[in-house]
Protein backbone atom coordinates (compact mmCIF):
# COMPACT_ATOMS: atom_id res chain seq x y z
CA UNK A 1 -3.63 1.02 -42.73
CA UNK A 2 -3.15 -2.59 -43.52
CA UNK A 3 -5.63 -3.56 -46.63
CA UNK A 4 -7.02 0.48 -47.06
CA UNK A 5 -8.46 0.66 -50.63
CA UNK A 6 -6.52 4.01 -52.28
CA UNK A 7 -9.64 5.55 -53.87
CA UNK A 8 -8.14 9.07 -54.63
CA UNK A 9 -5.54 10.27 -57.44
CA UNK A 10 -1.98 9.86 -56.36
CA UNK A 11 -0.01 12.86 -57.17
CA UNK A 12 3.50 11.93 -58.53
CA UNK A 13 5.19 15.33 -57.06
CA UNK A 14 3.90 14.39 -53.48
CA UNK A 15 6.19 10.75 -53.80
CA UNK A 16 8.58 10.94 -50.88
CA UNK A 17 11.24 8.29 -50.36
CA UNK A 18 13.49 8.27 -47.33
CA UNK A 19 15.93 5.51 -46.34
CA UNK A 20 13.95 1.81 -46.36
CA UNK A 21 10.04 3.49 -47.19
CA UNK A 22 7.64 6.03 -48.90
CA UNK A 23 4.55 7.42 -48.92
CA UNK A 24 2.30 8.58 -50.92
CA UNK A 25 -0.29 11.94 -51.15
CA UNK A 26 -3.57 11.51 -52.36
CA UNK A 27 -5.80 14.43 -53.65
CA UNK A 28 -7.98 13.96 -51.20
CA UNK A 29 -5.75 14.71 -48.40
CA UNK A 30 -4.97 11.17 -47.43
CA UNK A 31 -1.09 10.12 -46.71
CA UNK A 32 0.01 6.30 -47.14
CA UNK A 33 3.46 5.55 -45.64
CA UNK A 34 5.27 2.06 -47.15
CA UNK A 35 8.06 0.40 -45.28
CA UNK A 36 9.57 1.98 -42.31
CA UNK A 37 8.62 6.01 -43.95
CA UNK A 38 6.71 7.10 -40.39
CA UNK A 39 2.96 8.55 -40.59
CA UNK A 40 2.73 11.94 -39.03
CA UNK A 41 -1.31 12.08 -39.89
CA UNK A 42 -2.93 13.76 -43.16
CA UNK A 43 -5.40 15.94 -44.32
CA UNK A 44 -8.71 14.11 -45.34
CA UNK A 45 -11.05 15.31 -42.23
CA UNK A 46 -10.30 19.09 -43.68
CA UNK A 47 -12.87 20.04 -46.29
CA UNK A 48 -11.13 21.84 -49.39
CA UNK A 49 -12.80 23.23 -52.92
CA UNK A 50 -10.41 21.48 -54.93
CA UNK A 51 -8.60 18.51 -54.99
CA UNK A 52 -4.97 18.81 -53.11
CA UNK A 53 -1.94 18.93 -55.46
């Protein structure tokens, strides 16, 4: 994900940190991982009514 443009609200309560990284949960159901935090995939093919929170 090297240079992805976050165009969704970040919500603060989705933050995870764990040992050296993070990621973060955007409303629309993507997942950004910082630093050695491993992706596991997200939600943002799934269609949903309302933003995720």
């Amino acid at each position: 994900m090297v240079n992805e443009v976050i165009r969704s609200e970040i919500d603060n309560r989705l933050l995870k940190y764990r040992g050296r990284g993070y990621m973060l949960a955007a409303a629309d159901g993507k997942v950004f991982t910082f630093g050695d935090m491993a992706h596991h995939g997200d939600a943002s093919s799934v269609s949903y009514p309302a933003p995720i929170t």
